[in-house]
Protein backbone atom coordinates (compact mmCIF):
# COMPACT_ATOMS: atom_id res chain seq x y z
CA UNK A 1 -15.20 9.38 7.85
CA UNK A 2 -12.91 10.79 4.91
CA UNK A 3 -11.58 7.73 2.93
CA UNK A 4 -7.90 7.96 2.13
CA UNK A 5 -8.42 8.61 -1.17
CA UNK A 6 -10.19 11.90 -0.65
CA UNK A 7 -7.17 13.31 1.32
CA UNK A 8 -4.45 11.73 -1.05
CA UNK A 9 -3.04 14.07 -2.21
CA UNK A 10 -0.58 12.03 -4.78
CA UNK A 11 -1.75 10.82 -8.06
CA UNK A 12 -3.38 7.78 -8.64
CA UNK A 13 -2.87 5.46 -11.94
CA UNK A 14 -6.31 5.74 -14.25
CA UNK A 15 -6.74 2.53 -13.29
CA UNK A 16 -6.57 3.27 -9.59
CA UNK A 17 -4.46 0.40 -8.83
CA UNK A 18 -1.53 2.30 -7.49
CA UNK A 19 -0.72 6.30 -6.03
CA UNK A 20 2.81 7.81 -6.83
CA UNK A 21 5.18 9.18 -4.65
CA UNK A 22 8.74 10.67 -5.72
CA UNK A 23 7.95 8.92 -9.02
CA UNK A 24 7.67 5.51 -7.44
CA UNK A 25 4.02 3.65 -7.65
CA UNK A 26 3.05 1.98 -4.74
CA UNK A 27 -0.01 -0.31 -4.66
CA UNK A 28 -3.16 0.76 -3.16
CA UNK A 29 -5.29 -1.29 -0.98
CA UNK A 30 -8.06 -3.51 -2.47
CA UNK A 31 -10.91 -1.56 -3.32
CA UNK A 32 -13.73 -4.37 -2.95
CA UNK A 33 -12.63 -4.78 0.89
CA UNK A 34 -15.55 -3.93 3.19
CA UNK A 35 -15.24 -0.86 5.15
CA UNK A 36 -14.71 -2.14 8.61
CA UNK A 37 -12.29 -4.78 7.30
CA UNK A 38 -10.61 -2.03 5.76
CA UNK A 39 -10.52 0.27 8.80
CA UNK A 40 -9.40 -2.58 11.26
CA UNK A 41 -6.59 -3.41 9.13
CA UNK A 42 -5.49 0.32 8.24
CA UNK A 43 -5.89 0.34 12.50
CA UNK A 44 -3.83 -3.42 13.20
CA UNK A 45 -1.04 -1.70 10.22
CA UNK A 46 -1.10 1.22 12.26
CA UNK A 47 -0.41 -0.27 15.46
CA UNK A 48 2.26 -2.83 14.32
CA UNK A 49 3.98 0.36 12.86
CA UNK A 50 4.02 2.09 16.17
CA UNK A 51 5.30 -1.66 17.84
CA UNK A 52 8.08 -0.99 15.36
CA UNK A 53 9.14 2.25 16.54
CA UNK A 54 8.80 1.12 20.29
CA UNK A 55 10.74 -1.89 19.85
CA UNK A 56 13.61 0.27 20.62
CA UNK A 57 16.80 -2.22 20.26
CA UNK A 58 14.95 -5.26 20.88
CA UNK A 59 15.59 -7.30 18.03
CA UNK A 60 12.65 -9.99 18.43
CA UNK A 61 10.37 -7.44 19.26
CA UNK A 62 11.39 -5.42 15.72
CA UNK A 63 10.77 -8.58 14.24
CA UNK A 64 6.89 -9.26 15.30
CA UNK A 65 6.46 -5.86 14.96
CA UNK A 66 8.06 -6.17 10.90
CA UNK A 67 5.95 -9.20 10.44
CA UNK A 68 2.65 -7.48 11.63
CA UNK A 69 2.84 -4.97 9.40
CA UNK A 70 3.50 -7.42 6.42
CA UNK A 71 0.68 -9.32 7.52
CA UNK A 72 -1.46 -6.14 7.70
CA UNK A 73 -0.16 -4.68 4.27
CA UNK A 74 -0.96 -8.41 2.49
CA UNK A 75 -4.53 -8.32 4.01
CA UNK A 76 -4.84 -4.55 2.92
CA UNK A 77 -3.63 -5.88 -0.76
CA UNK A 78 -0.68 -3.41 -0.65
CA UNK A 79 1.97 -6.78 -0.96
CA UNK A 80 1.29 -10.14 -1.67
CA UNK A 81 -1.23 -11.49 -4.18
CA UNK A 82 -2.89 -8.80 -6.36
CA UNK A 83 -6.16 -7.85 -5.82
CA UNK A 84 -6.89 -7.28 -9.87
CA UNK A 85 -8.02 -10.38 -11.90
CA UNK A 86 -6.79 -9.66 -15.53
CA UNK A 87 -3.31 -10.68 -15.38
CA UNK A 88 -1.96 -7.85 -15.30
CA UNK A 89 1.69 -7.83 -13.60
CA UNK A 90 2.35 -6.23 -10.55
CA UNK A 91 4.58 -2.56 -11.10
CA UNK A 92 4.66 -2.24 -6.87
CA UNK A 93 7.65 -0.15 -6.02
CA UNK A 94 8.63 0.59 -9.68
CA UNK A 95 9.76 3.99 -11.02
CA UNK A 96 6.40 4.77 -12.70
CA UNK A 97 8.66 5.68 -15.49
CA UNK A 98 9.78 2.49 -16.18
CA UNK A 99 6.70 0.38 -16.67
CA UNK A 100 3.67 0.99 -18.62
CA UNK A 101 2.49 3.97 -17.00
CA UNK A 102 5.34 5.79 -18.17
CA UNK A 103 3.34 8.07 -20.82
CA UNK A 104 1.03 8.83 -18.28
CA UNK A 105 3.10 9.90 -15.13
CA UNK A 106 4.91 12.13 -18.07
CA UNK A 107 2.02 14.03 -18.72
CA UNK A 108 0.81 15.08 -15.14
């Protein structure tokens, strides 16, 4: 199986804590997660995405839907907690140009 980060195709922070798209850094899953952890979640995030969609106008059902994925992307490390343990804050979401990684989005 190809991991994800063999067919990303957007860079990834030297630290590999986050991948940039549109100049935006958004966290990557935790790296120490076992590999069928990792692929059931990627699978459960997959499938509350597509309960999303098919929710249609069915407001409660958006909502379970919403809250499956959140669960999924906090298990994945993607939200929530960090996965990292040097105190480092978390730049999730930020224009990579506005936080420390600044000098080296500039230079790709």
């Amino acid at each position: 199986m190809t991991k994800p980060e063999e067919r990303q195709s957007h860079p990834v922070t030297p630290d590999g804590r986050y991948f940039v798209v549109r100049g935006r850094l958004w966290r990557k899953s935790n790296p120490a997660l076992a590999e069928d952890e990792r692929v059931r979640l990627v699978r459960e995030l997959m499938s509350a995405r597509r309960a999303v969609r098919d929710a249609g106008g069915d407001t409660a059902a958006t909502a379970d839907a919403r809250e499956r994925v959140d669960q999924a992307k906090i298990a994945l490390g993607e939200r929530g907690p960090v996965w990292w343990g040097d105190s480092e804050p978390d730049y999730n979401r930020h224009m990579a140009s506005n936080t420390p990684y600044a000098t080296w989005f500039a230079a790709l």
